[in-house]
C-alpha atoms as a PDB file:
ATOM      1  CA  UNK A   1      20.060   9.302 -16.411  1.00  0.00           C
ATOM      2  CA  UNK A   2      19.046  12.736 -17.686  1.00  0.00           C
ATOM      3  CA  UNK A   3      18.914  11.786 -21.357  1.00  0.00           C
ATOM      4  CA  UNK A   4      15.350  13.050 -22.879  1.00  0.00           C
ATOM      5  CA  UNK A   5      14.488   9.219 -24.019  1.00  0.00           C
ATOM      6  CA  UNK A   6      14.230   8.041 -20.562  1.00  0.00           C
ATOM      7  CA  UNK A   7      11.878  10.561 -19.677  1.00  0.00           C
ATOM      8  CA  UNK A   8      12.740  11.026 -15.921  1.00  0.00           C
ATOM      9  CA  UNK A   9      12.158  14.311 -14.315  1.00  0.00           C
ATOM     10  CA  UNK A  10      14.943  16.003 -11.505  1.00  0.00           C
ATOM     11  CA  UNK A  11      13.192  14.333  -8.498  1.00  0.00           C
ATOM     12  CA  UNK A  12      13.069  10.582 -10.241  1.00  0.00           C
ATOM     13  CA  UNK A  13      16.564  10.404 -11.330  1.00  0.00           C
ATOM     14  CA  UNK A  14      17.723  11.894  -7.997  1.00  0.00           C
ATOM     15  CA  UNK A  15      15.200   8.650  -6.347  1.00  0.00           C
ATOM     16  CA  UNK A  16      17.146   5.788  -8.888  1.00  0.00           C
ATOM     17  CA  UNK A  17      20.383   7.207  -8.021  1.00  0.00           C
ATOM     18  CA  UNK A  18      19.956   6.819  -4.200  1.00  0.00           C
ATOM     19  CA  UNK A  19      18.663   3.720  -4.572  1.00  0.00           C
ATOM     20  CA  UNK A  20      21.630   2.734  -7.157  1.00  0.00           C
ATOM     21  CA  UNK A  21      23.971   3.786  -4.543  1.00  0.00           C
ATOM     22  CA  UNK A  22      22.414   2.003  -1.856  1.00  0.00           C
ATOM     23  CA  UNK A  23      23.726  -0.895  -4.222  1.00  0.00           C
ATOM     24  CA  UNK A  24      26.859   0.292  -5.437  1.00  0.00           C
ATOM     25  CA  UNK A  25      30.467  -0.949  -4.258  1.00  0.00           C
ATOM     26  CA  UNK A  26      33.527   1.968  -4.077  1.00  0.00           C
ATOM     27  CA  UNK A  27      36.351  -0.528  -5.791  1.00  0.00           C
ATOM     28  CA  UNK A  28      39.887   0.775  -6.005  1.00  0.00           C
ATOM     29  CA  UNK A  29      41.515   0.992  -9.662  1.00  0.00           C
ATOM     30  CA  UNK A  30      44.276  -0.963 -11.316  1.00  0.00           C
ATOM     31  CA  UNK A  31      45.707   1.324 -13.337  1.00  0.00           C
ATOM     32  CA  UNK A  32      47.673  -1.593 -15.139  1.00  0.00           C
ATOM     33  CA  UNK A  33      46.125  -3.315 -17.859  1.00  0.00           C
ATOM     34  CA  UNK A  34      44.862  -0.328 -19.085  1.00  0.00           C
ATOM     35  CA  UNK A  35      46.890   0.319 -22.182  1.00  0.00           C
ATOM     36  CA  UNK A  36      46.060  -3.054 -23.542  1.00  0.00           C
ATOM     37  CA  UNK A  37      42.636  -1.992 -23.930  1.00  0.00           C
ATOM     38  CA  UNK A  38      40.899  -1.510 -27.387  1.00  0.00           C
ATOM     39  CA  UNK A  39      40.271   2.067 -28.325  1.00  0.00           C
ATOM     40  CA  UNK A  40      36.627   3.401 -28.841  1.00  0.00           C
ATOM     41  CA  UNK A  41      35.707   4.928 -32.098  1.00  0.00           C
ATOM     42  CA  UNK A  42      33.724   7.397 -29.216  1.00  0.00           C
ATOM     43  CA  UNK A  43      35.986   8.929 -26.811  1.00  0.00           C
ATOM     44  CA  UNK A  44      33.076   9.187 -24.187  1.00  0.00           C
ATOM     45  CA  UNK A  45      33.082   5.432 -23.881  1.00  0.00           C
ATOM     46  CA  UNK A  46      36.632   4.725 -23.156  1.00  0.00           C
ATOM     47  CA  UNK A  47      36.491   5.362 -19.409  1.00  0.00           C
ATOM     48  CA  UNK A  48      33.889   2.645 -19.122  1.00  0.00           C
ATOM     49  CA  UNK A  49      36.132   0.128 -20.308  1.00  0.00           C
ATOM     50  CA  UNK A  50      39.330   1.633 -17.900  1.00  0.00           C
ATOM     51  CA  UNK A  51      37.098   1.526 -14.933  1.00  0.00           C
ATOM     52  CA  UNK A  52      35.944  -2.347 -15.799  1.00  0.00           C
ATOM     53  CA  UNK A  53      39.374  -2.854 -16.248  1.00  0.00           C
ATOM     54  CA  UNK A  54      40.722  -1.560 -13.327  1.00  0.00           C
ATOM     55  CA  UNK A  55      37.787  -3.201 -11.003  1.00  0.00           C
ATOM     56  CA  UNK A  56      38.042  -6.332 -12.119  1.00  0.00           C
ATOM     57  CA  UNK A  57      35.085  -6.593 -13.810  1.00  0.00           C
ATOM     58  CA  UNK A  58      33.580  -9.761 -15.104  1.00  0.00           C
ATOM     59  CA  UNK A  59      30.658  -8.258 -16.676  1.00  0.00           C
ATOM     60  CA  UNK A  60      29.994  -4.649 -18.493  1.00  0.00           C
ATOM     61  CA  UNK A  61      26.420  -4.443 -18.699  1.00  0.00           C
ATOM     62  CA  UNK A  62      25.317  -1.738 -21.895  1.00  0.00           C
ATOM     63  CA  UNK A  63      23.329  -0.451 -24.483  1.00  0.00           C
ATOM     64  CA  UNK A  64      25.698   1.017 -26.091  1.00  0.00           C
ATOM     65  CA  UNK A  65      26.694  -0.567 -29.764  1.00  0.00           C
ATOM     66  CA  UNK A  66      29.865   0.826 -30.357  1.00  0.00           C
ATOM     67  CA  UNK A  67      31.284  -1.127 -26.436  1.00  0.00           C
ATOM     68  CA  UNK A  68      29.219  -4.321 -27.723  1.00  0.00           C
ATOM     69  CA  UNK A  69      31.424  -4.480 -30.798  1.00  0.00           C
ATOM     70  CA  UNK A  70      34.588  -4.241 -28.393  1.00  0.00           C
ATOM     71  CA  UNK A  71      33.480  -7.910 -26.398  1.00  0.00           C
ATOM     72  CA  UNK A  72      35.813 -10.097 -27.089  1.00  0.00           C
ATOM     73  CA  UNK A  73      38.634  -8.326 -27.053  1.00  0.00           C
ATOM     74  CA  UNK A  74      38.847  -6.713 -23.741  1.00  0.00           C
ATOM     75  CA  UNK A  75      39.039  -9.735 -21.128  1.00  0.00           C
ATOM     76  CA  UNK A  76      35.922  -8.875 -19.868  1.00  0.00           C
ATOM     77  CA  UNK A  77      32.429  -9.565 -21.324  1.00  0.00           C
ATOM     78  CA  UNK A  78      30.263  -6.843 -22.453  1.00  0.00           C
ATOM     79  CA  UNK A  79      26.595  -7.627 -22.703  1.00  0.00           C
ATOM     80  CA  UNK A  80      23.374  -5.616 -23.180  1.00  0.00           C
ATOM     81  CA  UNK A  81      20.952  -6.215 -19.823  1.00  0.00           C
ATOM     82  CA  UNK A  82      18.815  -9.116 -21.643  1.00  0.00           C
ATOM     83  CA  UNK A  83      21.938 -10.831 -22.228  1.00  0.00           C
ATOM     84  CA  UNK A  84      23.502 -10.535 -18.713  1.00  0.00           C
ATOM     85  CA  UNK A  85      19.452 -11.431 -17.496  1.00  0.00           C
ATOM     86  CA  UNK A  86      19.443 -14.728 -19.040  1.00  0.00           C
ATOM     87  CA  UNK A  87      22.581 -15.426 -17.308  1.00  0.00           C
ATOM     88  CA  UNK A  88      20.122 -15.403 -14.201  1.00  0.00           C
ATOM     89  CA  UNK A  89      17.549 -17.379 -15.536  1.00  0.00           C
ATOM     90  CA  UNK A  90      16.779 -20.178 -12.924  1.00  0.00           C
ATOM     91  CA  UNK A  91      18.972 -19.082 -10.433  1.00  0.00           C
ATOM     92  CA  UNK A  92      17.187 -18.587  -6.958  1.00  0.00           C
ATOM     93  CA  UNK A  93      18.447 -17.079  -3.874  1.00  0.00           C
ATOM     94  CA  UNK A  94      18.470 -21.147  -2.422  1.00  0.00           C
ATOM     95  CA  UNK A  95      21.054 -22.550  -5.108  1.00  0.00           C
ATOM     96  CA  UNK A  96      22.733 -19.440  -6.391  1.00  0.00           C
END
């Protein structure tokens, strides 16, 4: 949240992250499963796919091109936000 291209100052980010939080969901971790996961070319990325793994994630939602190559071959999808949008397109709080 602090990288320069999202141009948030120390007061915003700390803002979005209470609000995120407000959101977020503690999940406990399966550490099995884990070793059958591909290996990022970047190092940095590999805990996101160990905790999607281990939550039982349906959906990793990112930006990031290097875990977009990587869907498909994790069990879980990986999509960048417009993708995983369109999956709510229609959908109302009545029927869904």
């Amino acid at each position: 949240m602090s990288y320069p291209k999202l141009g948030l100052d120390e007061e915003s980010v700390r803002e979005l992250l209470g609000d995120y939080l407000l959101c977020a969901e503690v999940v406990a971790l399966r550490v099995s499963g884990a070793s059958n996961l591909p290996v990022c070319r970047d190092a940095d990325d590999q805990p996101f796919l160990v905790l999607a793994r281990g939550g039982d994630t349906d959906v990793l939602v990112t930006r990031d091109k290097t875990l977009l190559g990587l869907d498909r071959k994790t069990g879980f999808k990986i999509e960048t936000p417009v993708m995983f949008r369109r999956g709510f397109e229609g959908v109302t709080r009545s029927n869904g």
